[in-house]
N, C-alpha and C. Protein backbone atom coordinates (compact mmCIF):
# COMPACT_ATOMS: atom_id res chain seq x y z
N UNK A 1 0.84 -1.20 0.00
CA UNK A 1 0.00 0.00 0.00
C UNK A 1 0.88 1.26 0.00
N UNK A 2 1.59 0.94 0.77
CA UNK A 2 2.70 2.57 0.56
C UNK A 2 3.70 2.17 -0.10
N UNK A 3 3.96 1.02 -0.20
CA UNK A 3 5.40 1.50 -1.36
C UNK A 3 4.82 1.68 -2.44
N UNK A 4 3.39 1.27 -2.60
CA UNK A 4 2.88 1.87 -4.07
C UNK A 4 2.79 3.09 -4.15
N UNK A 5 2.35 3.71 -3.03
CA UNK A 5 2.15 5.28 -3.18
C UNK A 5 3.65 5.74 -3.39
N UNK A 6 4.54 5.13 -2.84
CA UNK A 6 5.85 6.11 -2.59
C UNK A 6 6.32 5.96 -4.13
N UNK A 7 6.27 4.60 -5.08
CA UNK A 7 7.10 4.62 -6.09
C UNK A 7 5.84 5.48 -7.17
N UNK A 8 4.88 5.85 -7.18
CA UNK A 8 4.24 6.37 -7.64
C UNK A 8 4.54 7.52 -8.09
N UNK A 9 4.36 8.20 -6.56
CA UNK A 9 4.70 9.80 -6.88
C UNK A 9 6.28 9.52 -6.46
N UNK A 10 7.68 9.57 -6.61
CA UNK A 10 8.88 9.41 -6.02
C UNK A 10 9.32 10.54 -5.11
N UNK A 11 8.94 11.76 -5.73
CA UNK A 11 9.97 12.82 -5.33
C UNK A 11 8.71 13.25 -3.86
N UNK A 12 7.45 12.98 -3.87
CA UNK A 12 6.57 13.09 -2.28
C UNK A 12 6.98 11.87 -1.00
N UNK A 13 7.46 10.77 -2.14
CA UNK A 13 7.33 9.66 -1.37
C UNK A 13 9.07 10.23 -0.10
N UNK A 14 9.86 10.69 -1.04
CA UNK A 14 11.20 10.85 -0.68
C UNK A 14 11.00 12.17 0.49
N UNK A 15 10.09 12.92 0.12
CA UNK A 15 10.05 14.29 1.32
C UNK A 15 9.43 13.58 1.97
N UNK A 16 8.66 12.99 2.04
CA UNK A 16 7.93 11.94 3.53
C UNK A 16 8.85 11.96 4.33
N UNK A 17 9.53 10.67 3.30
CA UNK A 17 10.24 9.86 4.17
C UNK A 17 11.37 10.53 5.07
N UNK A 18 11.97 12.06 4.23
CA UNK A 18 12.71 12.83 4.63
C UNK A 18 12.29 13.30 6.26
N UNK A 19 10.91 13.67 5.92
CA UNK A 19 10.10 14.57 7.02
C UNK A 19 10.01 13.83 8.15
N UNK A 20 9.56 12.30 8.17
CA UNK A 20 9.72 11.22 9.14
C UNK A 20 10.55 10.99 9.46
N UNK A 21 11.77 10.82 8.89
CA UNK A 21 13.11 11.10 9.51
C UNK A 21 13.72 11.83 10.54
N UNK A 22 13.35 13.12 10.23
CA UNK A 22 13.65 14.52 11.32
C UNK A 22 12.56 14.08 12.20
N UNK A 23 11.34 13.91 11.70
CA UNK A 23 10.44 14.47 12.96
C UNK A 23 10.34 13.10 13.83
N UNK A 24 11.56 11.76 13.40
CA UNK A 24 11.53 10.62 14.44
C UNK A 24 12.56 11.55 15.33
N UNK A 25 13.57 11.56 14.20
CA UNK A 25 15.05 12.23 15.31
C UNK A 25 14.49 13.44 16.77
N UNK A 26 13.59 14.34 16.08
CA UNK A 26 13.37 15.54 16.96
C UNK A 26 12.67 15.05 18.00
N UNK A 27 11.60 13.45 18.06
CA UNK A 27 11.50 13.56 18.80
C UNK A 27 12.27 12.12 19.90
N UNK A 28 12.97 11.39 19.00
CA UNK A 28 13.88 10.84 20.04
C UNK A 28 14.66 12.25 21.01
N UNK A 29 15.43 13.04 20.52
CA UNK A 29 15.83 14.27 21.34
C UNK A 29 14.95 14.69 22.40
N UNK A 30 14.02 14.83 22.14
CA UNK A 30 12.71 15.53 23.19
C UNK A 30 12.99 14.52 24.32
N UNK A 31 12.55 13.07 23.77
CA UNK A 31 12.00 12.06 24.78
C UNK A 31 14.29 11.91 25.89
N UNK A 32 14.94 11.54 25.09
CA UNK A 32 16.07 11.48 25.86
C UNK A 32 16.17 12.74 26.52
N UNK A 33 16.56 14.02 26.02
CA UNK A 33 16.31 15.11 26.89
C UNK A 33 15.80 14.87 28.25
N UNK A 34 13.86 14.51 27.96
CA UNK A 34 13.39 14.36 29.08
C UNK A 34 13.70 13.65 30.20
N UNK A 35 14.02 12.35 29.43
CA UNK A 35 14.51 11.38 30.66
C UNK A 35 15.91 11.91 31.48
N UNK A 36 16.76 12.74 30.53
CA UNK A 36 18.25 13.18 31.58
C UNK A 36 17.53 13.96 32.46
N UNK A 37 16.77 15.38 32.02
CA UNK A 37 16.31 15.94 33.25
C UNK A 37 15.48 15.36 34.10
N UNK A 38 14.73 14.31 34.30
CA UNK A 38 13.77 13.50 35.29
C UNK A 38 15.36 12.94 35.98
């Protein structure tokens, strides 16, 4: 279902995946952050 969508459109499928990328990283950062200050 999504790799159809992704090879479909390529260059949306690739900013996704881009965007999911950062916005896993930003929030692994958040969540470790949190846990040093607790």
């Amino acid at each position: 279902m999504m790799a159809s969508k992704i090879s479909e459109t390529d260059e949306s499928g690739l900013l996704l995946s881009t965007a999911e990328k950062l916005l896993r990283r930003g929030l692994d950062v958040k969540w470790s952050t949190h846990v040093i200050r607790r």
